[in-house]
PDB file of N, CA and C in Angstrom:
ATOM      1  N   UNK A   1      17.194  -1.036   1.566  1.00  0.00           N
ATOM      2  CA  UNK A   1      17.173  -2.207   0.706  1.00  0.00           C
ATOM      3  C   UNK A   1      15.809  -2.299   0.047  1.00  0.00           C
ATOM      4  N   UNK A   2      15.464  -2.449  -1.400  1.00  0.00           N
ATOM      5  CA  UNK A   2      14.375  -2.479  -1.905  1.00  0.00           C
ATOM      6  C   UNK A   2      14.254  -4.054  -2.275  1.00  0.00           C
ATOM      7  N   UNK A   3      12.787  -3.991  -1.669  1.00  0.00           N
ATOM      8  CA  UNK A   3      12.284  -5.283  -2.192  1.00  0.00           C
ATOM      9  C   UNK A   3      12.082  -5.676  -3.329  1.00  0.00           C
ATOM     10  N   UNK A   4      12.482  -7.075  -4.002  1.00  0.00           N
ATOM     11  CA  UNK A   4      12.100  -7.224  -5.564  1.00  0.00           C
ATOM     12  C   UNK A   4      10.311  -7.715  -5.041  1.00  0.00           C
ATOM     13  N   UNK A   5      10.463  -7.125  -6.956  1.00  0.00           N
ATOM     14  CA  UNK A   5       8.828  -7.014  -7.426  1.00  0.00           C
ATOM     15  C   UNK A   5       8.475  -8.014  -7.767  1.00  0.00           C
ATOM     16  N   UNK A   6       7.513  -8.847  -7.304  1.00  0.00           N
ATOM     17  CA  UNK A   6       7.031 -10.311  -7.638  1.00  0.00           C
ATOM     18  C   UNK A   6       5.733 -10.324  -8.579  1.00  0.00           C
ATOM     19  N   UNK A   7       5.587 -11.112  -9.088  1.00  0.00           N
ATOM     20  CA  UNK A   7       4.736 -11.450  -9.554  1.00  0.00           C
ATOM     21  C   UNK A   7       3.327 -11.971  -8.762  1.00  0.00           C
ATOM     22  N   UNK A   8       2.325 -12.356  -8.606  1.00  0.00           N
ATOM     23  CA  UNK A   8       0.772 -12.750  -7.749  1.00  0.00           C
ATOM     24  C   UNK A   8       0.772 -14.235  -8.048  1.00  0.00           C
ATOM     25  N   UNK A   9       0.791 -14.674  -6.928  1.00  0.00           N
ATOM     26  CA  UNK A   9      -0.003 -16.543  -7.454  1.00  0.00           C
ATOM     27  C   UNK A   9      -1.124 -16.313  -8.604  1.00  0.00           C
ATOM     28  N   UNK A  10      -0.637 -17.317  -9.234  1.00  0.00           N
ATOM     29  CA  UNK A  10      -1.302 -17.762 -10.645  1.00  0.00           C
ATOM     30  C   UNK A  10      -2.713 -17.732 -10.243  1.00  0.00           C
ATOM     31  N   UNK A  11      -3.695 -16.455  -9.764  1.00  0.00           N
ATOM     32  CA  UNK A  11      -5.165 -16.610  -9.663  1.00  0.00           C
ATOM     33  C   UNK A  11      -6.027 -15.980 -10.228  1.00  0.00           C
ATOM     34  N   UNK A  12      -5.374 -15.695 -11.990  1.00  0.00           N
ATOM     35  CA  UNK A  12      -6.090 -15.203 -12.698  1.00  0.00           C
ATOM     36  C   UNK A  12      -7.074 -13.669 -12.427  1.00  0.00           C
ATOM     37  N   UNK A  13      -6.231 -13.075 -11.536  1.00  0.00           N
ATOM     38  CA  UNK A  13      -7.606 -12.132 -10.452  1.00  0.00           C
ATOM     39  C   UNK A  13      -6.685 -10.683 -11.238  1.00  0.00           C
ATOM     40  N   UNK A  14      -5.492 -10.391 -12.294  1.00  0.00           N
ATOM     41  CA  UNK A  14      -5.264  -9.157 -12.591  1.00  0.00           C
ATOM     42  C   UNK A  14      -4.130  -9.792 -13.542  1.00  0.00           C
ATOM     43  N   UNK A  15      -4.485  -8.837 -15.352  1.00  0.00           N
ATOM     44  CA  UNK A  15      -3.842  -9.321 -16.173  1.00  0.00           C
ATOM     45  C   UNK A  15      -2.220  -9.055 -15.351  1.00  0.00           C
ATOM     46  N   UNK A  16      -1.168 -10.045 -15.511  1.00  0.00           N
ATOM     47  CA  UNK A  16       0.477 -10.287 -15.699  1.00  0.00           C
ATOM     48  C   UNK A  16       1.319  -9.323 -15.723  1.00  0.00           C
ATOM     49  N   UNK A  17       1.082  -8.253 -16.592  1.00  0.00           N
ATOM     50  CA  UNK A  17       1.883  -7.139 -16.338  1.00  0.00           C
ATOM     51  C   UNK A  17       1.129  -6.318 -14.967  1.00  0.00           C
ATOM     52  N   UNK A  18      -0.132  -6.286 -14.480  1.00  0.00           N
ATOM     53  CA  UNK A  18      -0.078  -5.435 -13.410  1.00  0.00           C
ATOM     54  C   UNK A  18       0.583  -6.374 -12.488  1.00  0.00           C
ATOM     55  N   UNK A  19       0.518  -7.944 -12.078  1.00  0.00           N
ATOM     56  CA  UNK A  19       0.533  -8.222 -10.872  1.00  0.00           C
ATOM     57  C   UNK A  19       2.140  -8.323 -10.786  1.00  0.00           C
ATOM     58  N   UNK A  20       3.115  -7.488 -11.887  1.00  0.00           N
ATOM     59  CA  UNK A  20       4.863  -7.844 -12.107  1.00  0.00           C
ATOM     60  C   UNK A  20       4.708  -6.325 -10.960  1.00  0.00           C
ATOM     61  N   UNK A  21       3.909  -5.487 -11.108  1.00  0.00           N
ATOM     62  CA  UNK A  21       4.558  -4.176 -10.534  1.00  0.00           C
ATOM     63  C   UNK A  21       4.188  -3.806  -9.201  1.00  0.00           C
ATOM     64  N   UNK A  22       3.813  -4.972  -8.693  1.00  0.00           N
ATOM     65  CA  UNK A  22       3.565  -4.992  -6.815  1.00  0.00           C
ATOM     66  C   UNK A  22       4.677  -6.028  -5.688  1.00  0.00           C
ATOM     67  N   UNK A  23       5.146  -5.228  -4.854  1.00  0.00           N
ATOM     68  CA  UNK A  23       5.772  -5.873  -4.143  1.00  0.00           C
ATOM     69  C   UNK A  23       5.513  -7.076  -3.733  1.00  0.00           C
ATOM     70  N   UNK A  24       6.363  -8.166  -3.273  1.00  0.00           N
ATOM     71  CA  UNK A  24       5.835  -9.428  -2.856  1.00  0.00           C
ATOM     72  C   UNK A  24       5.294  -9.220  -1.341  1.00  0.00           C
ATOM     73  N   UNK A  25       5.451  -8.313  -0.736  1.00  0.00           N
ATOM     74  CA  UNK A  25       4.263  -7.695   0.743  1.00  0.00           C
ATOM     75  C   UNK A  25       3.053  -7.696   0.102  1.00  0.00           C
ATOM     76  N   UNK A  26       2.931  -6.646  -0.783  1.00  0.00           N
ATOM     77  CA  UNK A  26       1.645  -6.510  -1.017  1.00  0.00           C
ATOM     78  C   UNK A  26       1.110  -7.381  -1.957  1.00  0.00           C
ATOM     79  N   UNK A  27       1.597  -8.166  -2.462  1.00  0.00           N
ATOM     80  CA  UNK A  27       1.137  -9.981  -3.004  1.00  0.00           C
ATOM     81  C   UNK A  27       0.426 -10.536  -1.780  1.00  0.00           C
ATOM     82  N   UNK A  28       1.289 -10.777  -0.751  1.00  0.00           N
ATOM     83  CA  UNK A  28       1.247 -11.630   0.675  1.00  0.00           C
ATOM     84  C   UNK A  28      -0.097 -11.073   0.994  1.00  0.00           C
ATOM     85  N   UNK A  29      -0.427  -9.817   1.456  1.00  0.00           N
ATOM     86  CA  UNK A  29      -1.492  -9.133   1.908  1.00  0.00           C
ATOM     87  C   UNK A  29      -2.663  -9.220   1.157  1.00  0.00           C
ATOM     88  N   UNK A  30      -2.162  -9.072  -0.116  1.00  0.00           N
ATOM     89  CA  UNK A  30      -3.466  -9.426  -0.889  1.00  0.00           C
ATOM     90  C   UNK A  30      -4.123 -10.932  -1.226  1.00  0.00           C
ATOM     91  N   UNK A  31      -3.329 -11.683  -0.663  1.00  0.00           N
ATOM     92  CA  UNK A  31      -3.465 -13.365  -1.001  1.00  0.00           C
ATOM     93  C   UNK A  31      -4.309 -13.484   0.524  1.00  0.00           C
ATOM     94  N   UNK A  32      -3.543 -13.245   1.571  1.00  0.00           N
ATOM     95  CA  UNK A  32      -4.296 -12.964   3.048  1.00  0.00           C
ATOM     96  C   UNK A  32      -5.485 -12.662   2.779  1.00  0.00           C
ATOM     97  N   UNK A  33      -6.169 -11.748   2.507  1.00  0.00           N
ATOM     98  CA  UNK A  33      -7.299 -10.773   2.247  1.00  0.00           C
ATOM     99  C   UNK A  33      -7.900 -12.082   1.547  1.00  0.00           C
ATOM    100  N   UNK A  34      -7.709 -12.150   0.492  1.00  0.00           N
ATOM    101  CA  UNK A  34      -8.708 -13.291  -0.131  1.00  0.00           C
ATOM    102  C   UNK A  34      -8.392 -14.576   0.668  1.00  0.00           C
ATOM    103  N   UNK A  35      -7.625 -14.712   1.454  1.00  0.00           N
ATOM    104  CA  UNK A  35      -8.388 -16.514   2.089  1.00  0.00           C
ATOM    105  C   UNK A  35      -8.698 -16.263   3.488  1.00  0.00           C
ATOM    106  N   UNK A  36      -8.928 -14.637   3.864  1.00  0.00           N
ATOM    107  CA  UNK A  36      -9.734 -14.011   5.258  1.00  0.00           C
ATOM    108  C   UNK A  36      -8.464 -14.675   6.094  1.00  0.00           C
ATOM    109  N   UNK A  37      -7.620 -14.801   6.010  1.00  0.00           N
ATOM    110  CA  UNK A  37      -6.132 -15.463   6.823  1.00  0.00           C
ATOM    111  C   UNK A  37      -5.866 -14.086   7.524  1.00  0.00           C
ATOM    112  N   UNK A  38      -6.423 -13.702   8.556  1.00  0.00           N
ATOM    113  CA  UNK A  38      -5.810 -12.487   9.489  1.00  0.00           C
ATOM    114  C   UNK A  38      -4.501 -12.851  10.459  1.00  0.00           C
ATOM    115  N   UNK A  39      -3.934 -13.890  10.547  1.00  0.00           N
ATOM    116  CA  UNK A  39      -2.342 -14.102  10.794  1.00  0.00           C
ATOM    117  C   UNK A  39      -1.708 -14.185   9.583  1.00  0.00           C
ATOM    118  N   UNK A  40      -2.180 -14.258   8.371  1.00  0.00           N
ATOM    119  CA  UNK A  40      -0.907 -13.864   7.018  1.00  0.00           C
ATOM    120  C   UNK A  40      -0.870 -12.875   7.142  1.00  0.00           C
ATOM    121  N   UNK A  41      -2.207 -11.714   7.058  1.00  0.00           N
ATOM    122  CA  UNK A  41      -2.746 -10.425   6.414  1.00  0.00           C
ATOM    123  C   UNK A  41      -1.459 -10.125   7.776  1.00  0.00           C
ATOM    124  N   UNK A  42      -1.350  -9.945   9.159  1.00  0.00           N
ATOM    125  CA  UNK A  42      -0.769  -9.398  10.175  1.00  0.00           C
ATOM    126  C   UNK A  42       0.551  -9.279   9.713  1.00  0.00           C
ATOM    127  N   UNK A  43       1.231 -11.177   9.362  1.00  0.00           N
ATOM    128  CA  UNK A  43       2.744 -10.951   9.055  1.00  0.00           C
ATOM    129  C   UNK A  43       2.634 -10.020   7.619  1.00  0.00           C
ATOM    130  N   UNK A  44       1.995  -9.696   7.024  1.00  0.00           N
ATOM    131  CA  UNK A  44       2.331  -9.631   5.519  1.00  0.00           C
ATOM    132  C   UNK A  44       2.551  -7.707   5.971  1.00  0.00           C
ATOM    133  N   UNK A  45       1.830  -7.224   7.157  1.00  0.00           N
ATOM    134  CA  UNK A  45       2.052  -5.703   7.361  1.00  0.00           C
ATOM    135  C   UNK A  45       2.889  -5.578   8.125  1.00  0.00           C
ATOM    136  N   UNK A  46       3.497  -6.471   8.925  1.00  0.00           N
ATOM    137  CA  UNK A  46       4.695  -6.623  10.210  1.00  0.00           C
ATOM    138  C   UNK A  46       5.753  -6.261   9.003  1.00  0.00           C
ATOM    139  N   UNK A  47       6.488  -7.009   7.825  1.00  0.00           N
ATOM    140  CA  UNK A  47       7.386  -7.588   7.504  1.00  0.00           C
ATOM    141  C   UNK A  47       7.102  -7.150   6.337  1.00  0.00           C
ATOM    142  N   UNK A  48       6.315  -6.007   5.758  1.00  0.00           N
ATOM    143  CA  UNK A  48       6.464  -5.675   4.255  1.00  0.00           C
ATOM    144  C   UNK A  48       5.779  -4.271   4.782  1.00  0.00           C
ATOM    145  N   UNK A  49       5.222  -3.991   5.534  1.00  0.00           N
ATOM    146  CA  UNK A  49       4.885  -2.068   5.370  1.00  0.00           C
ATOM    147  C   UNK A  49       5.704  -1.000   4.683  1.00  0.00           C
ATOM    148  N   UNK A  50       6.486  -1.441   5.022  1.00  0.00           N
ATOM    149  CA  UNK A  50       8.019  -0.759   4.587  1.00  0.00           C
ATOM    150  C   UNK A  50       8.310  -0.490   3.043  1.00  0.00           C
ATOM    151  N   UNK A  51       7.712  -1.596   2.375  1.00  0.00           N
ATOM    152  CA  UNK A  51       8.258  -1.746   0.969  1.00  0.00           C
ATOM    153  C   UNK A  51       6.971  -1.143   0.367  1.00  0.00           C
ATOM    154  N   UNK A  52       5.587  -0.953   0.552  1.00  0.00           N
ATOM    155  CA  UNK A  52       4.286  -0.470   0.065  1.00  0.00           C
ATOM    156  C   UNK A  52       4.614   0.521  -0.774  1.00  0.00           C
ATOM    157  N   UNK A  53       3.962   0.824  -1.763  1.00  0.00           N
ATOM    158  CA  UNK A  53       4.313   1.940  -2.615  1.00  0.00           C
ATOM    159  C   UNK A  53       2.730   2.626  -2.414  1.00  0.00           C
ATOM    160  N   UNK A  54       2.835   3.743  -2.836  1.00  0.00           N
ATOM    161  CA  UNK A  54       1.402   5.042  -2.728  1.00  0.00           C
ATOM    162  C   UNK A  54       0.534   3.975  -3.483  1.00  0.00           C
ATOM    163  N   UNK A  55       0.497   3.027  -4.680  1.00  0.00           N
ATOM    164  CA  UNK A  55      -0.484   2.248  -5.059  1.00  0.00           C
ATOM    165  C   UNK A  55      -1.038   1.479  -4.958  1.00  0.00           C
ATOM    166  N   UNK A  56       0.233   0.580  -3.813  1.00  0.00           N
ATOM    167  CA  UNK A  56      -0.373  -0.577  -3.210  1.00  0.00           C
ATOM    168  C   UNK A  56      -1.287   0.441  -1.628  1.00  0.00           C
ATOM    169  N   UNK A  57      -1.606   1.467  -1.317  1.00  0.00           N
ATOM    170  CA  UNK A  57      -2.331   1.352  -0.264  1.00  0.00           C
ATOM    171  C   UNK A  57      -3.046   0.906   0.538  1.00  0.00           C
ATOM    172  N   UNK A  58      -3.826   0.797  -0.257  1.00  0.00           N
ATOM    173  CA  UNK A  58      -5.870   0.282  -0.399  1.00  0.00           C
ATOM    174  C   UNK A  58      -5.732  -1.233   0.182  1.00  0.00           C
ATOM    175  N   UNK A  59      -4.993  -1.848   0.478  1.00  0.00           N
ATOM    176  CA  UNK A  59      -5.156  -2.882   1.086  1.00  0.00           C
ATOM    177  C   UNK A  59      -4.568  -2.868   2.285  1.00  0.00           C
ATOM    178  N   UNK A  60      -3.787  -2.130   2.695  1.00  0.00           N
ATOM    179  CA  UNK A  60      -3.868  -2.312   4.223  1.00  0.00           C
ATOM    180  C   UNK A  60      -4.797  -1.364   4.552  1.00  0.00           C
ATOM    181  N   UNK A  61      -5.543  -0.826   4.044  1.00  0.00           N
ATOM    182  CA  UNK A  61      -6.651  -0.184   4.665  1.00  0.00           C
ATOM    183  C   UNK A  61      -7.853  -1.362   4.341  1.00  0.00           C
ATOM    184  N   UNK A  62      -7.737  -2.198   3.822  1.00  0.00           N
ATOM    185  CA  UNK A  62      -8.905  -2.851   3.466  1.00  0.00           C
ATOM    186  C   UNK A  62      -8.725  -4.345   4.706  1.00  0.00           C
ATOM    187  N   UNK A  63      -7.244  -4.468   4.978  1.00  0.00           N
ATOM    188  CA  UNK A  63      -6.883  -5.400   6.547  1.00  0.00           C
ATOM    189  C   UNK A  63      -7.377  -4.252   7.817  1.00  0.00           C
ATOM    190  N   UNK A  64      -7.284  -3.217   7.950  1.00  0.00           N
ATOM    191  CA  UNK A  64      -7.724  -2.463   8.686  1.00  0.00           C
ATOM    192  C   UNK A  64      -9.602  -2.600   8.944  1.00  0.00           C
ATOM    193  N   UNK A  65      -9.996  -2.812   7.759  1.00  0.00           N
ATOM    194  CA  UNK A  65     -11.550  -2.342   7.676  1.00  0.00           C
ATOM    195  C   UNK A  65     -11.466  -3.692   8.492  1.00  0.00           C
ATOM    196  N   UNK A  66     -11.400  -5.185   7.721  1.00  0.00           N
ATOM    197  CA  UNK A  66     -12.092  -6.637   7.984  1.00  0.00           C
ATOM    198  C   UNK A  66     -11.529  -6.735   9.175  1.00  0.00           C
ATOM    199  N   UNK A  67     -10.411  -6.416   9.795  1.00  0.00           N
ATOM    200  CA  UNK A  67     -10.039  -6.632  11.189  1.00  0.00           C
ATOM    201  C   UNK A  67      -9.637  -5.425  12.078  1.00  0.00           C
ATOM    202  N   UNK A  68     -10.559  -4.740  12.123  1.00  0.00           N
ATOM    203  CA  UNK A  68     -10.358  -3.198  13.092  1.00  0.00           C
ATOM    204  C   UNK A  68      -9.976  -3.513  14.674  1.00  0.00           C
ATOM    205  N   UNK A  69     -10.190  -5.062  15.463  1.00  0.00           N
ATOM    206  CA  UNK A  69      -9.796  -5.251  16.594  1.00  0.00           C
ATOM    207  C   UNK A  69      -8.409  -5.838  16.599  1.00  0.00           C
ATOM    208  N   UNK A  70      -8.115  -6.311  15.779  1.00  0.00           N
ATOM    209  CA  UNK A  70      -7.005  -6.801  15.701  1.00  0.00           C
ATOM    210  C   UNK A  70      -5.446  -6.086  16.072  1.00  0.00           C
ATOM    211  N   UNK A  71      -5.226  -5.890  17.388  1.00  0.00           N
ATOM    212  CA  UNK A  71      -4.117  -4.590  17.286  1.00  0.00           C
ATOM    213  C   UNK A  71      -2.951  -4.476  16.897  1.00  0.00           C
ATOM    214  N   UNK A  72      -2.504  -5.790  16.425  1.00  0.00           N
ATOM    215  CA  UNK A  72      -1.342  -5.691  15.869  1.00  0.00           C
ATOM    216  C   UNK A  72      -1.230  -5.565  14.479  1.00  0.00           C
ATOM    217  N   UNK A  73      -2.169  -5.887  13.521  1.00  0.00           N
ATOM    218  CA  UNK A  73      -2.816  -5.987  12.190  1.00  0.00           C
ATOM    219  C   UNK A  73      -2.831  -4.413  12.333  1.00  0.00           C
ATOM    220  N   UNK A  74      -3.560  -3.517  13.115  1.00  0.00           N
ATOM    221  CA  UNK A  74      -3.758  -2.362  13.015  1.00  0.00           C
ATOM    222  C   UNK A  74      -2.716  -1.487  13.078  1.00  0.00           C
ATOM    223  N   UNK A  75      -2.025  -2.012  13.971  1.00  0.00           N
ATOM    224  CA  UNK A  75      -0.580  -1.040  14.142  1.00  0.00           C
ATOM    225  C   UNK A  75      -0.048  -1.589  12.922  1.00  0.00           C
ATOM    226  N   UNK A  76       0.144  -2.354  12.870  1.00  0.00           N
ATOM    227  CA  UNK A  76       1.638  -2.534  11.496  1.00  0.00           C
ATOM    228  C   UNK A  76       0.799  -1.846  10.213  1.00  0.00           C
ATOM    229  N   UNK A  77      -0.349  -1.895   9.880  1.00  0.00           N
ATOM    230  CA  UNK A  77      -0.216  -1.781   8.289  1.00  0.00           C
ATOM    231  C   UNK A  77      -0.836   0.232   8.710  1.00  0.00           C
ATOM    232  N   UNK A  78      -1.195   0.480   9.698  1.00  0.00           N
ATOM    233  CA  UNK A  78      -0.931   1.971  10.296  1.00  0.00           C
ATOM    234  C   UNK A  78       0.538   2.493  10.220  1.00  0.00           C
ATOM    235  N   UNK A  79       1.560   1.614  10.681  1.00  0.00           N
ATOM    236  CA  UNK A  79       2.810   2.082  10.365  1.00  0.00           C
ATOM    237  C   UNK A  79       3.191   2.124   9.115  1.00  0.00           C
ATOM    238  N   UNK A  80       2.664   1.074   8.487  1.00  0.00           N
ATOM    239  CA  UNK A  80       3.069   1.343   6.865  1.00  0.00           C
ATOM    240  C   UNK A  80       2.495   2.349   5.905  1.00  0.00           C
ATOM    241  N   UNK A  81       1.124   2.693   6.842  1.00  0.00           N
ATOM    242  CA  UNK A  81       0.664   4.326   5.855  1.00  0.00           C
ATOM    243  C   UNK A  81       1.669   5.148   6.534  1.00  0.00           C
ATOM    244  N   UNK A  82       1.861   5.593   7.551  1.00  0.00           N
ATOM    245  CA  UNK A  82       2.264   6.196   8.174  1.00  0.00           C
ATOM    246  C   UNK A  82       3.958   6.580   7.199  1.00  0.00           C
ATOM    247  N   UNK A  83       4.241   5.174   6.965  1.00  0.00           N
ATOM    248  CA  UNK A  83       5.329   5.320   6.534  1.00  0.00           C
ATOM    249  C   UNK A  83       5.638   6.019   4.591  1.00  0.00           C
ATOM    250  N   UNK A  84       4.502   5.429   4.223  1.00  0.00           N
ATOM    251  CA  UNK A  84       3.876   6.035   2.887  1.00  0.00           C
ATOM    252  C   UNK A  84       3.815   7.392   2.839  1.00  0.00           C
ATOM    253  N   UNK A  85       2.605   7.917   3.732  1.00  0.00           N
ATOM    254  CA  UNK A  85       2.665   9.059   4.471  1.00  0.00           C
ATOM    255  C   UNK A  85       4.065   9.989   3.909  1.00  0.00           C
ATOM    256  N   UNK A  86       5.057   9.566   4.871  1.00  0.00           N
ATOM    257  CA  UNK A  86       6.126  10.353   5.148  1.00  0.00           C
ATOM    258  C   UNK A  86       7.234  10.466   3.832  1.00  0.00           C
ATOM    259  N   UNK A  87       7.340   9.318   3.252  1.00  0.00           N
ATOM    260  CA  UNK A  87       7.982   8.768   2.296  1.00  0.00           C
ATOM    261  C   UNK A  87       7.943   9.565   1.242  1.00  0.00           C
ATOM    262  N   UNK A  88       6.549   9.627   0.689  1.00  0.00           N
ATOM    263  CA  UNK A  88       5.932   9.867  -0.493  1.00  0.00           C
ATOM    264  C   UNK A  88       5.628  11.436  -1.026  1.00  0.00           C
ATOM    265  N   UNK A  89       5.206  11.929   0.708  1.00  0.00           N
ATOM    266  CA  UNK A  89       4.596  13.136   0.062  1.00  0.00           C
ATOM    267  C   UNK A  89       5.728  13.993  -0.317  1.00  0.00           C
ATOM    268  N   UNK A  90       4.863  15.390  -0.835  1.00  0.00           N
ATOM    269  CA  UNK A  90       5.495  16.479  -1.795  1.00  0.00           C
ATOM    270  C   UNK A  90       5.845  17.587  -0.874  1.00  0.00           C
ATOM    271  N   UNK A  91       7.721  17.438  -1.269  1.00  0.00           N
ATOM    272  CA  UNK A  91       7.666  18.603  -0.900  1.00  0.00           C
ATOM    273  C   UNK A  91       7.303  19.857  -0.871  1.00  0.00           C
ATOM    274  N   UNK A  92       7.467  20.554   0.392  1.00  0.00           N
ATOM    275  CA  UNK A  92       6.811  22.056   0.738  1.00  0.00           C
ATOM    276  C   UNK A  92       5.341  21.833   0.818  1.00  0.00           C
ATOM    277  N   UNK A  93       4.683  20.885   0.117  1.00  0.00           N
ATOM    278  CA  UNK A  93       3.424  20.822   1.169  1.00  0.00           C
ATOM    279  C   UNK A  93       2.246  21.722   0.737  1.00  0.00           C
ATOM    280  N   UNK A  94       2.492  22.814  -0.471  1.00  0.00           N
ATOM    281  CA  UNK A  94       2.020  23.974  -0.938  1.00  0.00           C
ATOM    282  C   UNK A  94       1.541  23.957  -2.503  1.00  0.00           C
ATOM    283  N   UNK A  95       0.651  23.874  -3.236  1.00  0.00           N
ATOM    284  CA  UNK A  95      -0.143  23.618  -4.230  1.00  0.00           C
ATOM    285  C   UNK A  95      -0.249  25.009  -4.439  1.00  0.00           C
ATOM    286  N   UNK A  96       0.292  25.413  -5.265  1.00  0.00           N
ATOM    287  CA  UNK A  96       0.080  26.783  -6.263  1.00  0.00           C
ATOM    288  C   UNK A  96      -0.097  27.386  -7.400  1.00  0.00           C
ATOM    289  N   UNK A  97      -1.148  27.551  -7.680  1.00  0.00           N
ATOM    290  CA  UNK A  97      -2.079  27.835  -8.694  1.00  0.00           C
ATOM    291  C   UNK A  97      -0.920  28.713  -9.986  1.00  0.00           C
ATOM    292  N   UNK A  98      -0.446  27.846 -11.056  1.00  0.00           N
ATOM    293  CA  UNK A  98       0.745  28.952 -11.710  1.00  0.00           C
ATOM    294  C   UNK A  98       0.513  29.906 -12.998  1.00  0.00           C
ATOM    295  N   UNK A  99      -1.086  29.187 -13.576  1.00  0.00           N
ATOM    296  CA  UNK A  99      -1.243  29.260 -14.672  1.00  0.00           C
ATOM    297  C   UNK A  99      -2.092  31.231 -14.998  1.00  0.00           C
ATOM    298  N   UNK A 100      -1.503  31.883 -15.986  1.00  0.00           N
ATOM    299  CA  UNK A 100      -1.332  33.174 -15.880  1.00  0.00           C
ATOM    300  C   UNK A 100      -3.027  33.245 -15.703  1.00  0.00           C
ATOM    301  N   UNK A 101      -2.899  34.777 -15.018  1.00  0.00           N
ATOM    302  CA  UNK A 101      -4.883  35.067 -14.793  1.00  0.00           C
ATOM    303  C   UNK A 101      -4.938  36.298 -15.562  1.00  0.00           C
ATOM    304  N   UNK A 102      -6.217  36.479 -15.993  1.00  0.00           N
ATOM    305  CA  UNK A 102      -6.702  37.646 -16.467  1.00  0.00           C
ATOM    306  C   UNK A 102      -6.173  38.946 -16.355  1.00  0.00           C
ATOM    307  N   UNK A 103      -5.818  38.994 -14.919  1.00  0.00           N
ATOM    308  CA  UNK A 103      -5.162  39.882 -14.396  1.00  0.00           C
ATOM    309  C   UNK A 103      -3.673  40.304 -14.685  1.00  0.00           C
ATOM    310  N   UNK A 104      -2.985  39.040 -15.050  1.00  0.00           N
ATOM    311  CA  UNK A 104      -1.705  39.065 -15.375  1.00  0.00           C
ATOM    312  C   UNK A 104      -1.364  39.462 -17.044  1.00  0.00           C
ATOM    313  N   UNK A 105      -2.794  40.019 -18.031  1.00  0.00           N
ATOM    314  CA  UNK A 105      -2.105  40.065 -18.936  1.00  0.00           C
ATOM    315  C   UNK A 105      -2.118  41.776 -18.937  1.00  0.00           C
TER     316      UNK A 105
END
């Protein structure tokens, strides 16, 4: 089930069209983060890791940095790279150089 894309509380902090193309998790997390609320920032990685896209990252690593003791804050938005991680990457895993060489003419 994909989460719809919300829009950011009205806080002037990123022109309208970026804040349409972030999940409402990573709204939550990022609203957490700015009022230092480490029980939002926690639910917002419990209950939205899942939906994170490769762009929203940087902020559960940035709930990670401000609350590194926090272990449940740590596990959940860890599960949600984790889950990014797995999700996202490219298959085969293998970067290969295609473009013809000197050699090839």
């Amino acid at each position: 089930v994909q989460e719809e894309q919300v829009g950011a509380p009205n806080k002037g902090a990123r022109p309208q069209e970026e804040q349409e193309k972030h999940s409402a998790s990573f709204i939550k997390l990022s609203v957490a983060l700015s009022e230092e609320n480490r029980v939002k920032a926690t639910d917002a990685c419990k209950f939205g890791a899942n939906k994170w896209t490769p762009e929203e990252a940087s902020l559960p690593v940035q709930a990670i940095k401000k609350w590194p003791h926090d272990q449940e804050l740590v596990f959940f938005a860890a599960s949600g790279m984790a889950y990014l991680a797995n999700t996202y990457r490219k298959q085969g895993g293998c970067l290969l150089y295609t473009s013809p060489s000197p050699r090839d003419s």
